[in-house]
Protein backbone atom coordinates (compact mmCIF):
# COMPACT_ATOMS: atom_id res chain seq x y z
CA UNK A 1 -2.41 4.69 2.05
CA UNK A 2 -4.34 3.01 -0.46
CA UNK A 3 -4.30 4.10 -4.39
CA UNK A 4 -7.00 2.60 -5.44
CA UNK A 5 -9.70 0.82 -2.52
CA UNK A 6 -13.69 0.56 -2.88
CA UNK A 7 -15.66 0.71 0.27
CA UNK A 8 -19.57 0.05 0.86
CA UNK A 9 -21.46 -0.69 3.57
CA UNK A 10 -23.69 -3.71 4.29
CA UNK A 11 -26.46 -2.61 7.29
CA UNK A 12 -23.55 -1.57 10.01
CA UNK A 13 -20.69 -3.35 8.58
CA UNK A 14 -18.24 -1.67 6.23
CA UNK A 15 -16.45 -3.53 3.46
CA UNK A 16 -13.56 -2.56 1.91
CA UNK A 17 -10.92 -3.76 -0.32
CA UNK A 18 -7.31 -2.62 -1.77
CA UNK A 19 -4.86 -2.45 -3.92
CA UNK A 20 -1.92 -0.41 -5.68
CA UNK A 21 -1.42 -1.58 -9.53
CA UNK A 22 -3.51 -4.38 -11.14
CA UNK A 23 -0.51 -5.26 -13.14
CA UNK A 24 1.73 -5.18 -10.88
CA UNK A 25 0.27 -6.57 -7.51
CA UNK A 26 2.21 -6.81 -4.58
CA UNK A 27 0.07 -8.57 -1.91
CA UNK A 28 1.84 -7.90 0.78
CA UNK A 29 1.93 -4.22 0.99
CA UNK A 30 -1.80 -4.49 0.12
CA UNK A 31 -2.39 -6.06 3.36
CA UNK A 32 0.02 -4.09 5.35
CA UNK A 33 -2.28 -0.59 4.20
CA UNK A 34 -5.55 -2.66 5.15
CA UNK A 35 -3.91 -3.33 8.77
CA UNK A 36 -2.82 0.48 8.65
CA UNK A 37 -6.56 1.80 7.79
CA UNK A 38 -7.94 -0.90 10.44
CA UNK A 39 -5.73 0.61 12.85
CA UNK A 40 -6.76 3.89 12.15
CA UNK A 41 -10.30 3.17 12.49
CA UNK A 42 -9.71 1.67 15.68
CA UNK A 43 -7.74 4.88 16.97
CA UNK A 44 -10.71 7.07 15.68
CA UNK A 45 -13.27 4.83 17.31
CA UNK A 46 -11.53 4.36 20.27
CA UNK A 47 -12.32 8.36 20.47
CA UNK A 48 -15.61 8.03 20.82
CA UNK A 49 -16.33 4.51 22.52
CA UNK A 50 -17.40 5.33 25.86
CA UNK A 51 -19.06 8.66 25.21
CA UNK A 52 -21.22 7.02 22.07
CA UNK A 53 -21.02 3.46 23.20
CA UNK A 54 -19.51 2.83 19.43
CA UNK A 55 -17.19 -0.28 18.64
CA UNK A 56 -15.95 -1.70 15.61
CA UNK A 57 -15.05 -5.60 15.38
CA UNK A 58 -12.42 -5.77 12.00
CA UNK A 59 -11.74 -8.82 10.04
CA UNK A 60 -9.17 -8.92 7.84
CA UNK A 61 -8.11 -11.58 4.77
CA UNK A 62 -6.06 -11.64 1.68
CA UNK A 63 -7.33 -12.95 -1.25
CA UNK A 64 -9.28 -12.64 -4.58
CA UNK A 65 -12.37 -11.03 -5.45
CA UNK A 66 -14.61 -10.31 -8.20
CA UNK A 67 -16.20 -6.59 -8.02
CA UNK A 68 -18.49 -4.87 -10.11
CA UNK A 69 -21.88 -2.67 -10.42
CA UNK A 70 -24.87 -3.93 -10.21
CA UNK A 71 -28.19 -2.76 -10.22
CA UNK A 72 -30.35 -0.33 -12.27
CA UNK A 73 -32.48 1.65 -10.00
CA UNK A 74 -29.93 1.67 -7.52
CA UNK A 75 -26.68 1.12 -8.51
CA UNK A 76 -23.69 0.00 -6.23
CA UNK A 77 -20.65 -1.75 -6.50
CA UNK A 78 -19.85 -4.99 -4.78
CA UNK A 79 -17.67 -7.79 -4.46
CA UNK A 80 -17.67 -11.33 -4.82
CA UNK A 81 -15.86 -14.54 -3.98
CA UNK A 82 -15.03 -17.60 -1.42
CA UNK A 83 -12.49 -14.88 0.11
CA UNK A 84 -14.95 -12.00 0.42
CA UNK A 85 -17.04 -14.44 2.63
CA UNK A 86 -13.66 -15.68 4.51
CA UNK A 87 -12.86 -11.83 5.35
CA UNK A 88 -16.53 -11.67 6.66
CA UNK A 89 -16.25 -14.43 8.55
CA UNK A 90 -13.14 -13.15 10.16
CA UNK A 91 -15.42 -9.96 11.30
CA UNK A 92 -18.03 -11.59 12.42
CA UNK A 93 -15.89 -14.04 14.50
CA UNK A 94 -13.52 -11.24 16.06
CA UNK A 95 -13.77 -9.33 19.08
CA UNK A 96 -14.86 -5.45 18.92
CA UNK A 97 -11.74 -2.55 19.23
CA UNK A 98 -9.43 -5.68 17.81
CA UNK A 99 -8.21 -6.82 14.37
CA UNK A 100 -9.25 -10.53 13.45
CA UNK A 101 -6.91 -11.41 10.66
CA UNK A 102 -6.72 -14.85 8.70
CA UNK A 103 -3.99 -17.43 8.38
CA UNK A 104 -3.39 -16.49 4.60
CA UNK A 105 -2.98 -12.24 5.99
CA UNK A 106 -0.72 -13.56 8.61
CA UNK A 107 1.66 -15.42 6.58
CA UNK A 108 1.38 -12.56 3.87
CA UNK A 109 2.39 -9.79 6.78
CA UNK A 110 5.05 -11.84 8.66
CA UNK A 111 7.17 -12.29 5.04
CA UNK A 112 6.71 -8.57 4.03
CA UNK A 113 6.81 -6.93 7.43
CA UNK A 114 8.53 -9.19 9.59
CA UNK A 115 8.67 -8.36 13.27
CA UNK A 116 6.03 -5.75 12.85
CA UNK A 117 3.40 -7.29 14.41
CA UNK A 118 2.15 -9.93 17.40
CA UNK A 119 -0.52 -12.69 16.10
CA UNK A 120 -2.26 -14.52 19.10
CA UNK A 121 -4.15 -17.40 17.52
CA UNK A 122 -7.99 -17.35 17.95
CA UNK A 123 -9.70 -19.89 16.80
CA UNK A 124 -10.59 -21.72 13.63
CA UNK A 125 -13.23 -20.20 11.89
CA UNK A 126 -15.61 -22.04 9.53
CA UNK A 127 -16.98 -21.25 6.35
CA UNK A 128 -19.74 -23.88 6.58
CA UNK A 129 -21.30 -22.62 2.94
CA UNK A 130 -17.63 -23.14 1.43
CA UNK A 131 -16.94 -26.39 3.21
CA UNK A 132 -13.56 -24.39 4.73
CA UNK A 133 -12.22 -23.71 7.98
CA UNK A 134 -8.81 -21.25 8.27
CA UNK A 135 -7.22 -20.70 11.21
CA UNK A 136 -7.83 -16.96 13.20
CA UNK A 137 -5.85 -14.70 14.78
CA UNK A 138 -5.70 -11.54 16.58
CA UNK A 139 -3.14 -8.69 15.57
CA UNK A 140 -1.46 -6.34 17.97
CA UNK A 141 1.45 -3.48 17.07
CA UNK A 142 4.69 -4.42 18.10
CA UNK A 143 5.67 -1.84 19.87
CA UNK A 144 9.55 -2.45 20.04
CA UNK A 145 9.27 -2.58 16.37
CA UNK A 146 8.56 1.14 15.92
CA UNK A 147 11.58 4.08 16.75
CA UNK A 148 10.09 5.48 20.18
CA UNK A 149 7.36 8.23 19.27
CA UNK A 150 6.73 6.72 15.96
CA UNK A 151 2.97 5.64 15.05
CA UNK A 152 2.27 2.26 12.68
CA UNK A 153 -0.96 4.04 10.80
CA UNK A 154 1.17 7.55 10.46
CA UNK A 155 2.33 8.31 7.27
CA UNK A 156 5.99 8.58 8.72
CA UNK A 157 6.01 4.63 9.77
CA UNK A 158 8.71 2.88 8.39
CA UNK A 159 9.36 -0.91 7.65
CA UNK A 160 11.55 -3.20 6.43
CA UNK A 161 10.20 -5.26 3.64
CA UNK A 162 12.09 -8.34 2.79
CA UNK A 163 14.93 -8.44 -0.11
């Protein structure tokens, strides 16, 4: 899905971030492969829930970052930046086996995908260090969306980006 994406962990929380081309961005189907993964992960999980007691809580945001290595002993790459922290938040204020996705995501998915996907507003969340607040929402498949049989996370999904 994903040409390029870094992924690390922090304790139990996974953090990952994408995108295609750094010269030639396009935002919106950056965020429509993070949803994709998500949904994956959710699928996978979903697997193994009640046999493992596993869960996953995702929170999703589009925005900038600043990555790089750091360390000597132990080196790792990380990320940085006021929207790392907002896509955090939106984790840590979601709900596990859902997708918590900001405002800024939403906006970004409805103009590139539109009709893809249900948002059901949950919440502002606060990003007291920042002084911010954005609003929060949870993300469900439209189903009706999708020719019958076809899967949103399969590599045969189909949508209709705007002209």
């Amino acid at each position: 899905m994903c040409i390029r994406d870094r992924l690390y962990t922090i304790g139990d929380c996974y953090v990952c971030m994408s995108f295609n081309d750094a010269r030639n961005r396009n935002p919106g189907k950056e965020a429509l492969n993070m949803v994709r993964f998500s949904l994956s992960l959710l699928e996978i999980i979903s697997k193994f829930r009640k046999s493992r007691g596993l869960d996953m809580r995702i929170g999703i945001h589009t925005g900038e970052c600043i990555g790089g290595v750091i360390g000597t002993d132990i080196v790792r790459y990380d990320f940085y930046g006021k929207d790392v922290l907002i896509a955090n938040k939106m984790e840590s204020n979601g709900v596990e086996g859902k997708i918590h996705i900001s405002e800024t995501t939403k906006n970004m998915l409805q103009r590139y995908c539109p009709g893809m996907f249900r948002f059901d507003y949950h919440g502002m969340v606060e990003a007291k260090s920042l002084n911010f607040s954005i609003e929060g929402y949870m993300l469900y498949e439209n189903e009706s969306y999708h020719e019958e049989g076809q899967e949103l996370f399969s590599a045969k999904a189909t949508f209709k980006p705007p002209k």
